[in-house]
PDB file of N, CA and C in Angstrom:
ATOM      1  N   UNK A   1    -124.384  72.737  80.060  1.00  0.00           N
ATOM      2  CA  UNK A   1    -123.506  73.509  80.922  1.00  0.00           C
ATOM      3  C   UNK A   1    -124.171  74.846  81.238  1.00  0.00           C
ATOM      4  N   UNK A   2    -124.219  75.221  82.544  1.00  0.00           N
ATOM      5  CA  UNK A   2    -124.480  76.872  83.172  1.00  0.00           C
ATOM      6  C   UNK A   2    -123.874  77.330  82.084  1.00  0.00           C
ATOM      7  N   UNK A   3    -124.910  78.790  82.259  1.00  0.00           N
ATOM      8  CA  UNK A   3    -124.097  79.926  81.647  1.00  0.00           C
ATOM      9  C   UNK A   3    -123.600  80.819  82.428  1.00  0.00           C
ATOM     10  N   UNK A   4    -122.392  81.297  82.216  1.00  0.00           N
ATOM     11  CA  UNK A   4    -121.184  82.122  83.185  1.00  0.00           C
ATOM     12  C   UNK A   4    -122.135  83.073  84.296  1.00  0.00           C
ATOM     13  N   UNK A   5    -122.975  83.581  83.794  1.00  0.00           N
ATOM     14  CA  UNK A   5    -124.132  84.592  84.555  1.00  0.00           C
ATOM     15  C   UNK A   5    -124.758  83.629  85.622  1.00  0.00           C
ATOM     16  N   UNK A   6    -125.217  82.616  85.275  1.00  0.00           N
ATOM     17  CA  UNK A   6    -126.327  81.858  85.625  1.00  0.00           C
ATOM     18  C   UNK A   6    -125.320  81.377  87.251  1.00  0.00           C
ATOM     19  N   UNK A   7    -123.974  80.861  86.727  1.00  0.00           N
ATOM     20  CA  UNK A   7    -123.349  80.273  87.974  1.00  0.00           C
ATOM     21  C   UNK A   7    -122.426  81.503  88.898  1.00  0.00           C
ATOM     22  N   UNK A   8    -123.130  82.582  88.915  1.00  0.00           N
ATOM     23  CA  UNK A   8    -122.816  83.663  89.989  1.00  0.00           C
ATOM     24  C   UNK A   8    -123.551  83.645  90.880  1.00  0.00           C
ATOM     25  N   UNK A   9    -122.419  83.963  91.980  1.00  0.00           N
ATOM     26  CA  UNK A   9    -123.038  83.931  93.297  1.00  0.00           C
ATOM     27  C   UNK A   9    -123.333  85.546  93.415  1.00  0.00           C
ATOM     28  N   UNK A  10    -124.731  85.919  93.299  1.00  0.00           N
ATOM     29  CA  UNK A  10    -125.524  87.544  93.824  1.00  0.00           C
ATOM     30  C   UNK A  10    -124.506  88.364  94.592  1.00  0.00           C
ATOM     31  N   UNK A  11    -124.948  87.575  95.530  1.00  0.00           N
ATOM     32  CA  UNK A  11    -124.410  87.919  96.881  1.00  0.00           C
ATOM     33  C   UNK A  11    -122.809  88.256  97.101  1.00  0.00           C
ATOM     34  N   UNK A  12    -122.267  87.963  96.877  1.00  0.00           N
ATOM     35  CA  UNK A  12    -120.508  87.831  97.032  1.00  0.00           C
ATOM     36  C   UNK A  12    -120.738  89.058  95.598  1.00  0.00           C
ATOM     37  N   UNK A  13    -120.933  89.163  94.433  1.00  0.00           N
ATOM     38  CA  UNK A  13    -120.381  90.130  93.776  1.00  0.00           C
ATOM     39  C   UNK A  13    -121.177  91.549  94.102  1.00  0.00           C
ATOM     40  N   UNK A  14    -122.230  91.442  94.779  1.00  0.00           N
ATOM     41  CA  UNK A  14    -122.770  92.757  95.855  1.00  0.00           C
ATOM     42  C   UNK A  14    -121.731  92.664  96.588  1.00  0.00           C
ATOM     43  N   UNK A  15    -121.140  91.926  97.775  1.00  0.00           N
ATOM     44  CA  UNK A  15    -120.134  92.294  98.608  1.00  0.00           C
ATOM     45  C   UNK A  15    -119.037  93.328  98.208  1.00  0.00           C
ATOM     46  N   UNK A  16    -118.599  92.601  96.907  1.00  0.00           N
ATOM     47  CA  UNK A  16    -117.415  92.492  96.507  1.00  0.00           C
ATOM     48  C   UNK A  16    -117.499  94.198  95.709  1.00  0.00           C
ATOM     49  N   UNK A  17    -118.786  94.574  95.384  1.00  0.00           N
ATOM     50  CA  UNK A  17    -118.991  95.961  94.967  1.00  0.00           C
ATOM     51  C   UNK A  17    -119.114  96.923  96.135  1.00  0.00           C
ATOM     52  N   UNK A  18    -119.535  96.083  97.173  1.00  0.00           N
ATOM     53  CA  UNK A  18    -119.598  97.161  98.412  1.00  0.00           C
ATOM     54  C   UNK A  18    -118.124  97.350  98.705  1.00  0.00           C
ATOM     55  N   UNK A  19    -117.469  96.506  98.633  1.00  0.00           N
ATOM     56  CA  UNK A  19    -115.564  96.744  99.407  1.00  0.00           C
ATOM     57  C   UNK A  19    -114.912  97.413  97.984  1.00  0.00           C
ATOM     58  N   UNK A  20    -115.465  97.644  96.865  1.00  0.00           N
ATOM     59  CA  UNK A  20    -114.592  98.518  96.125  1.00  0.00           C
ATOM     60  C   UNK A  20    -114.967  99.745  95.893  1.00  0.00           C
ATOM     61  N   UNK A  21    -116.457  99.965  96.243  1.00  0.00           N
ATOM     62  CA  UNK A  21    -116.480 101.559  96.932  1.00  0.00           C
ATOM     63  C   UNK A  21    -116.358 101.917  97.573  1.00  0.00           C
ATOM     64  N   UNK A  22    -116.105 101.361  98.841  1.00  0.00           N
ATOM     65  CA  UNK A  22    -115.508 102.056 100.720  1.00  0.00           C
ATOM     66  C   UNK A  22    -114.316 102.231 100.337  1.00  0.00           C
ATOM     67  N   UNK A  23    -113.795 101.228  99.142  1.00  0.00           N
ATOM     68  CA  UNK A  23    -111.962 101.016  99.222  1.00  0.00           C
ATOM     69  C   UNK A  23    -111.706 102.703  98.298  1.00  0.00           C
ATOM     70  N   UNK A  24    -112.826 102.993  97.449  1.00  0.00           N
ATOM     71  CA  UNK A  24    -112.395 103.540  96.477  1.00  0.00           C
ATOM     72  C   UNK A  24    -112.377 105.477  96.864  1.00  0.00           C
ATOM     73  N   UNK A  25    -114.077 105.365  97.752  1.00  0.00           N
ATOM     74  CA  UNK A  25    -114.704 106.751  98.218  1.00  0.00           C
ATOM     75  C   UNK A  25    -115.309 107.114  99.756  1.00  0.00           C
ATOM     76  N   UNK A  26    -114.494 105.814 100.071  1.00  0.00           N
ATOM     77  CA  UNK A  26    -114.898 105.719 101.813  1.00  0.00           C
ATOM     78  C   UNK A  26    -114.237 106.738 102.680  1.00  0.00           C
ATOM     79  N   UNK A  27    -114.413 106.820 104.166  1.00  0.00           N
ATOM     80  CA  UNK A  27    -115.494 106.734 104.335  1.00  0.00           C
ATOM     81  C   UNK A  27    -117.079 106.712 103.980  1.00  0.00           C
ATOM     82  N   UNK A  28    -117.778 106.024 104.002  1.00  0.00           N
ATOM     83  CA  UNK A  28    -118.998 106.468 103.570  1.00  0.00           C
ATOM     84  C   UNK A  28    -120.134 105.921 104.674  1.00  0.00           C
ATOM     85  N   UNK A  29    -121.504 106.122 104.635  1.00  0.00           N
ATOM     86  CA  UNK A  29    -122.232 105.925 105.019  1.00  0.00           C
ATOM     87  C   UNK A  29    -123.021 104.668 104.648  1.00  0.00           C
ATOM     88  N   UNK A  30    -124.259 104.413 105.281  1.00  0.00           N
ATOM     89  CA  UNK A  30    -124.776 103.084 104.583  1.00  0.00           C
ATOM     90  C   UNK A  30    -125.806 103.489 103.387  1.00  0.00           C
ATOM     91  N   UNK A  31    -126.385 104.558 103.749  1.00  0.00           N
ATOM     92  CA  UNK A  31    -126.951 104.863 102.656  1.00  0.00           C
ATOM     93  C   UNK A  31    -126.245 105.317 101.193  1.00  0.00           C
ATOM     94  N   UNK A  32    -124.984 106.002 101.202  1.00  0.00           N
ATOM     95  CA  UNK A  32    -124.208 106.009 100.234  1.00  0.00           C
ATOM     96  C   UNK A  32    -123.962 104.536  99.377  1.00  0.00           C
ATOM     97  N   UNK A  33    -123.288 104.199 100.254  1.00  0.00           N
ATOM     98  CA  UNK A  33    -123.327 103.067  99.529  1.00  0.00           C
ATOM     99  C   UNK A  33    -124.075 102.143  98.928  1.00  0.00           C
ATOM    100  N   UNK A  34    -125.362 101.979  99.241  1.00  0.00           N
ATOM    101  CA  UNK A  34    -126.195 101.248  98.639  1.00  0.00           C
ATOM    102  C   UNK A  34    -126.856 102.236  97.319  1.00  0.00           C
ATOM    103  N   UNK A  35    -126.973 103.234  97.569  1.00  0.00           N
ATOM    104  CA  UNK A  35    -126.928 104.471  96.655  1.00  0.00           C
ATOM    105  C   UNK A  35    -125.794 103.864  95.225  1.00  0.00           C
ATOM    106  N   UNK A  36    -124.584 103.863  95.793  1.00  0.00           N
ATOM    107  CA  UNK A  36    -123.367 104.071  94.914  1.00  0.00           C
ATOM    108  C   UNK A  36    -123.972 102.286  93.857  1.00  0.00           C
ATOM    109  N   UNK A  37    -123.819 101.689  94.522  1.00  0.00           N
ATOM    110  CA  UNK A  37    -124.285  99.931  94.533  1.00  0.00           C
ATOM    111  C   UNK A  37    -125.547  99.763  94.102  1.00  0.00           C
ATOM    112  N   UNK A  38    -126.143 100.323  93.945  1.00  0.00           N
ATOM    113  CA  UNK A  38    -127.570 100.037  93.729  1.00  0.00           C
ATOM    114  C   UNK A  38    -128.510  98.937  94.112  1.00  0.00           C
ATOM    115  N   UNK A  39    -128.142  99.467  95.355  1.00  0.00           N
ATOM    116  CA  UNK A  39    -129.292  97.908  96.145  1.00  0.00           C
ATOM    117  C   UNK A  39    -129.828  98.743  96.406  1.00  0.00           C
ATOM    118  N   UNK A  40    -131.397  98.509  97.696  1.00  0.00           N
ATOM    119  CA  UNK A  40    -132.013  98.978  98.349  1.00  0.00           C
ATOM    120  C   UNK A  40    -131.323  98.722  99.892  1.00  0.00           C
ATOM    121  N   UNK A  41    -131.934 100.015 100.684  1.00  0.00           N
ATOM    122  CA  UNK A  41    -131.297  99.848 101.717  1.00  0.00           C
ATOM    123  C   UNK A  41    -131.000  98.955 102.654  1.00  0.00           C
ATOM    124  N   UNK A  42    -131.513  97.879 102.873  1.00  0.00           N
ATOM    125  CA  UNK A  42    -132.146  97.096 104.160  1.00  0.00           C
ATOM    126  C   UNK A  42    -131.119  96.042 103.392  1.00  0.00           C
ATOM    127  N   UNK A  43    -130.954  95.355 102.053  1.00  0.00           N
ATOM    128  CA  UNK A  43    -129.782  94.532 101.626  1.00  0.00           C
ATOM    129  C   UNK A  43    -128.430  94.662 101.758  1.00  0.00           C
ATOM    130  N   UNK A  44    -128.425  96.215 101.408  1.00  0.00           N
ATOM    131  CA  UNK A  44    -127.006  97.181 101.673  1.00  0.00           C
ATOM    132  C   UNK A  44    -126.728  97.123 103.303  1.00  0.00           C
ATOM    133  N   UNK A  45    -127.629  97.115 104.366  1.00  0.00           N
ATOM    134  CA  UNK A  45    -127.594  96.773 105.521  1.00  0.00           C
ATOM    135  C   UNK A  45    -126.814  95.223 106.196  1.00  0.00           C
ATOM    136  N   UNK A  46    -127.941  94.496 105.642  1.00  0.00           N
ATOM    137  CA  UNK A  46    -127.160  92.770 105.608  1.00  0.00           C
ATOM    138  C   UNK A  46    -125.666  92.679 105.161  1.00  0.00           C
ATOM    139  N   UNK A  47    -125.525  93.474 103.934  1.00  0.00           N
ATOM    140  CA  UNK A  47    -124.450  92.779 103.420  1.00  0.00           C
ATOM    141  C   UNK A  47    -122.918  93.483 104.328  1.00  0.00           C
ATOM    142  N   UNK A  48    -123.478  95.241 104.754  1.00  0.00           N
ATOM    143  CA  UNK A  48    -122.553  95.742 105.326  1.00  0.00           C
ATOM    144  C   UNK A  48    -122.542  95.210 107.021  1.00  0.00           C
ATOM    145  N   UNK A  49    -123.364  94.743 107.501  1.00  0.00           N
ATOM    146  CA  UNK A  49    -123.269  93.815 108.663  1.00  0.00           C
ATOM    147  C   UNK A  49    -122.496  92.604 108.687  1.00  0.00           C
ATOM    148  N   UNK A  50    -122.520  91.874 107.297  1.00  0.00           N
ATOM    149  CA  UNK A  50    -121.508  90.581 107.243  1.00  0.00           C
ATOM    150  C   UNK A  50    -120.336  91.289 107.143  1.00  0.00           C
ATOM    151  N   UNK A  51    -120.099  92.002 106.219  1.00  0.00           N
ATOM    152  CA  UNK A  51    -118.792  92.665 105.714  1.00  0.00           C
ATOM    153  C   UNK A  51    -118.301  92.949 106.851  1.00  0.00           C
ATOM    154  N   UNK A  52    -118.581  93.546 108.012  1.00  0.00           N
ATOM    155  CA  UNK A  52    -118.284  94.012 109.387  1.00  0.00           C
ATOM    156  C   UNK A  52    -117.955  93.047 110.054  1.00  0.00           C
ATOM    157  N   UNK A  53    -118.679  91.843 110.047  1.00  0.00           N
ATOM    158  CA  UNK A  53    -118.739  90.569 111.452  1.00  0.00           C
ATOM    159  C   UNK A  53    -117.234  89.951 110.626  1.00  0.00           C
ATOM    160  N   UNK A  54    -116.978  89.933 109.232  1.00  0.00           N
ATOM    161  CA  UNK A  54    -115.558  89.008 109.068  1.00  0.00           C
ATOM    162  C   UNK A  54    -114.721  90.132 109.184  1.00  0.00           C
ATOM    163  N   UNK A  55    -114.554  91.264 109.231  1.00  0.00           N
ATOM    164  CA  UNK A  55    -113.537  92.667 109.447  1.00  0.00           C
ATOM    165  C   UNK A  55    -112.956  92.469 107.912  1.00  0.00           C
ATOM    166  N   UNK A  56    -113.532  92.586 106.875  1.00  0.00           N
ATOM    167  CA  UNK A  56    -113.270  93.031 105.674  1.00  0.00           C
ATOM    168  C   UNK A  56    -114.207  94.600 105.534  1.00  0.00           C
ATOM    169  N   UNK A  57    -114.949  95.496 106.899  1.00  0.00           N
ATOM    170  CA  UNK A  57    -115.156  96.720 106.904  1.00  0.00           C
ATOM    171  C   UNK A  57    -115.131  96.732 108.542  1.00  0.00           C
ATOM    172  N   UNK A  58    -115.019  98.230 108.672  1.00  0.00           N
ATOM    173  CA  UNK A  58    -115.411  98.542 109.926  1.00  0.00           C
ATOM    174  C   UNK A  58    -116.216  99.622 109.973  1.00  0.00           C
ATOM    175  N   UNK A  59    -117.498  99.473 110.817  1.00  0.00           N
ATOM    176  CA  UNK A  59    -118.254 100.962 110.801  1.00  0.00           C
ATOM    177  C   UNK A  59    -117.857 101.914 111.943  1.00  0.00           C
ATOM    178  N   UNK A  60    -117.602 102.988 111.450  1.00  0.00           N
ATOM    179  CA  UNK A  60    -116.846 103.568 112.570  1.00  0.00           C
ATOM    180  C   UNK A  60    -117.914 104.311 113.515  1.00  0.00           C
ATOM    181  N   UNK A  61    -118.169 105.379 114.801  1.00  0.00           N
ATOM    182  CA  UNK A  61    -118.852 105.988 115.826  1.00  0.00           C
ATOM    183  C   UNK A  61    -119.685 106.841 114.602  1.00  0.00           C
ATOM    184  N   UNK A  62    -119.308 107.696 113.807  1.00  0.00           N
ATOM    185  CA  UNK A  62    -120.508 108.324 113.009  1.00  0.00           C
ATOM    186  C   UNK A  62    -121.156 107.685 112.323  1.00  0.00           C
ATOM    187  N   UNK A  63    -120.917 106.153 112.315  1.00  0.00           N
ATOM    188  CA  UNK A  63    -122.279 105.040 111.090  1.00  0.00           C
ATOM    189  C   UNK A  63    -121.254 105.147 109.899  1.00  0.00           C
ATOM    190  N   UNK A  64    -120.317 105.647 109.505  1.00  0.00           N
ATOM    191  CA  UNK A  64    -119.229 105.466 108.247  1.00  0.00           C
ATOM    192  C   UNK A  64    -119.250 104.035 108.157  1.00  0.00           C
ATOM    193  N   UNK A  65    -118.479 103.710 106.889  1.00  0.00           N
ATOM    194  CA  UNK A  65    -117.714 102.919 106.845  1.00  0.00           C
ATOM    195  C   UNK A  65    -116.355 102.482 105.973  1.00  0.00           C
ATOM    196  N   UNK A  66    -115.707 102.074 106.437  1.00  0.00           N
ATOM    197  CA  UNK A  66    -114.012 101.909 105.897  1.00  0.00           C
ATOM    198  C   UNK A  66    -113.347 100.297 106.208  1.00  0.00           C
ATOM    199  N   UNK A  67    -112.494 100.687 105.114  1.00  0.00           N
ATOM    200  CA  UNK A  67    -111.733  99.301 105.099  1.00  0.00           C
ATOM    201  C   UNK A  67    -111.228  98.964 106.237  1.00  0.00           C
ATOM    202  N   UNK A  68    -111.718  97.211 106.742  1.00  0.00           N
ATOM    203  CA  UNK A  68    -111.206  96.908 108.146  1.00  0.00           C
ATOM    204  C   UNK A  68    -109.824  95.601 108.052  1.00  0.00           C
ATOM    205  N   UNK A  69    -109.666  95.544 108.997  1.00  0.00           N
ATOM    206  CA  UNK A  69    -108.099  94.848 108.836  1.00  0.00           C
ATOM    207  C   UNK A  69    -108.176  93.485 108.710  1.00  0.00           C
ATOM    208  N   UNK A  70    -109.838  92.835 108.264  1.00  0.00           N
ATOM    209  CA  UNK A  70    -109.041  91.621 107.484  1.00  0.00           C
ATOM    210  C   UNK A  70    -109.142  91.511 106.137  1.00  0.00           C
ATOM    211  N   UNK A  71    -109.638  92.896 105.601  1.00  0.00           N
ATOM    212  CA  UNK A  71    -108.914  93.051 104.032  1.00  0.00           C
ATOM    213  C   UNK A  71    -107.422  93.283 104.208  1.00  0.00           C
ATOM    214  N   UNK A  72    -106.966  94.602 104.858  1.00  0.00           N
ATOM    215  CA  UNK A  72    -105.688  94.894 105.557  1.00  0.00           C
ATOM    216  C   UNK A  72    -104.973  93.786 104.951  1.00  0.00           C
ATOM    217  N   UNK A  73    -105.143  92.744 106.176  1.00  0.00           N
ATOM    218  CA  UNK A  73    -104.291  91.651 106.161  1.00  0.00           C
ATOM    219  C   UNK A  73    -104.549  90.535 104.999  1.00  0.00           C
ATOM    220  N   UNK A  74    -105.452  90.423 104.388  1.00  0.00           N
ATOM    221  CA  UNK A  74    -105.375  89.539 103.090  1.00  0.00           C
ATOM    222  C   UNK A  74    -103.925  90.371 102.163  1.00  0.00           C
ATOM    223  N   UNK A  75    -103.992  91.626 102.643  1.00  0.00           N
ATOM    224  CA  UNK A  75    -103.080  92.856 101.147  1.00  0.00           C
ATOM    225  C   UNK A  75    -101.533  92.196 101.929  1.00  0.00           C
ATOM    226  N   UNK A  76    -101.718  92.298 103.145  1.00  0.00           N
ATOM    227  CA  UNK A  76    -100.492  91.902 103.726  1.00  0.00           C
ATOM    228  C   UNK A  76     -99.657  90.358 103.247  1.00  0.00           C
ATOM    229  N   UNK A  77    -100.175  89.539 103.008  1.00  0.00           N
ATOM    230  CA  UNK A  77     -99.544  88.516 102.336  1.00  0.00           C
ATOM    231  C   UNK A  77     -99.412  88.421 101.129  1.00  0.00           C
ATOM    232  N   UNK A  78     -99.758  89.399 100.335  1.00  0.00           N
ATOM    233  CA  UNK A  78     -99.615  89.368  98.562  1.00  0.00           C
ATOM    234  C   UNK A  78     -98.009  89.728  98.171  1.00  0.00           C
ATOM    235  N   UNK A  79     -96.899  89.428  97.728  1.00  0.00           N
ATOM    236  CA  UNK A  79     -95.814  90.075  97.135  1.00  0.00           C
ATOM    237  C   UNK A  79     -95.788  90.391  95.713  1.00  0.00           C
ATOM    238  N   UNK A  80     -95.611  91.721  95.571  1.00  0.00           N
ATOM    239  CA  UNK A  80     -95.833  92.208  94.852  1.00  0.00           C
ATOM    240  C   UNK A  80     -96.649  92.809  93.812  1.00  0.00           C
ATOM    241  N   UNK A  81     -97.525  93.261  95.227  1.00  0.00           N
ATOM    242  CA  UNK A  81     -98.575  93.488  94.671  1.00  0.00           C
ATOM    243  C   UNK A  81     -98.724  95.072  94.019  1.00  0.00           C
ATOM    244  N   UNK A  82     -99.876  94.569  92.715  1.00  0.00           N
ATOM    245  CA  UNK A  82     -99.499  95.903  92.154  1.00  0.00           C
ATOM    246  C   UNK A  82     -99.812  97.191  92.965  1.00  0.00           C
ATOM    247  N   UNK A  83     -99.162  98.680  92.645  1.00  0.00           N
ATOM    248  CA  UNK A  83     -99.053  99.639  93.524  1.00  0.00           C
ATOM    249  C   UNK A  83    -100.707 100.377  93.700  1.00  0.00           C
ATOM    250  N   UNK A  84    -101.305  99.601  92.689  1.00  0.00           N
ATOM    251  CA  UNK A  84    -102.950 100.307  92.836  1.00  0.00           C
ATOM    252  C   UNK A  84    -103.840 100.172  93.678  1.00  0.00           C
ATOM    253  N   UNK A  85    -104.182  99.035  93.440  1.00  0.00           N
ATOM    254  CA  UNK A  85    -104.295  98.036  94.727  1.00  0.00           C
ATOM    255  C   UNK A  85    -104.364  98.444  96.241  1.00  0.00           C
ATOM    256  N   UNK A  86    -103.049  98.648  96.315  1.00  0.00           N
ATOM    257  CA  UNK A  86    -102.343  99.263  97.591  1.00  0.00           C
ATOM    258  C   UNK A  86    -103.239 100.395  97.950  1.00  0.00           C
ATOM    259  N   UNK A  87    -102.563 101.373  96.865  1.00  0.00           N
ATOM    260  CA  UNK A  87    -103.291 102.628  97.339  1.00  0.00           C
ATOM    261  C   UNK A  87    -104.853 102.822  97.668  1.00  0.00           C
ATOM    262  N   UNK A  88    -105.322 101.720  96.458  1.00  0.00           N
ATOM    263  CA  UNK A  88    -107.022 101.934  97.034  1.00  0.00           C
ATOM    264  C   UNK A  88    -107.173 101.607  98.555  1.00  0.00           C
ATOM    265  N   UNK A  89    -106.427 100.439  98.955  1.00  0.00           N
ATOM    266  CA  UNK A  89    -106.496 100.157 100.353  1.00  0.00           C
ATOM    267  C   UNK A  89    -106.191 100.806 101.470  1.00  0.00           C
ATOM    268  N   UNK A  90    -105.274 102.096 101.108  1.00  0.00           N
ATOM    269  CA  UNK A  90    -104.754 102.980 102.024  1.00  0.00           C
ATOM    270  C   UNK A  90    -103.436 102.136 102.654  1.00  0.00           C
ATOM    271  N   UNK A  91    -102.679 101.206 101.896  1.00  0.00           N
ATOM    272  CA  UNK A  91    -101.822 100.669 101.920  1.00  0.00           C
ATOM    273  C   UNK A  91    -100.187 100.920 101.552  1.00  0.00           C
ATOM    274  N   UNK A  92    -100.463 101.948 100.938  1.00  0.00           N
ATOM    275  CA  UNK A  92     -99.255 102.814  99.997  1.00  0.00           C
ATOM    276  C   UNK A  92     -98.600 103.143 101.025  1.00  0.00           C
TER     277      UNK A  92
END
């Protein structure tokens, strides 16, 4: 049997670190974030380009970036969701 490490997907838990620092200290930039994340830039690029094309971010006119509305709307069908959550999302 894999070991728990071995059967991670890279990629998705980089994502998944990029959307909990925009969620957490965003706006931010691209270089921040890969900064915050510790990738190198040009990965932090890819991954914030996918993150953008499904609207789980949006980069805004100054190159920022912030939570986009199909995280939004994933928060939107949860009941009862806890109040933290929320707030990281700007959902409160």
């Amino acid at each position: 049997m894999a070991s728990p490490e071995k059967s991670m997907v890279r990629s998705l838990q980089r994502g998944l670190r990029i959307i909990n620092v925009v969620a957490e200290e965003g706006p931010l930039h691209a270089k921040l974030v890969a900064r915050s994340v510790k990738l190198p830039l040009p990965t932090a690029y890819h991954l914030l380009r996918t993150l953008v094309h499904d609207k789980y971010l949006v980069r805004l006119d100054d190159g920022s970036y912030v939570l986009g509305d199909g995280f939004h709307g994933e928060l939107s069908g949860i009941h009862g969701t806890d109040h933290r959550l929320l707030c990281a999302a700007g959902q409160n």
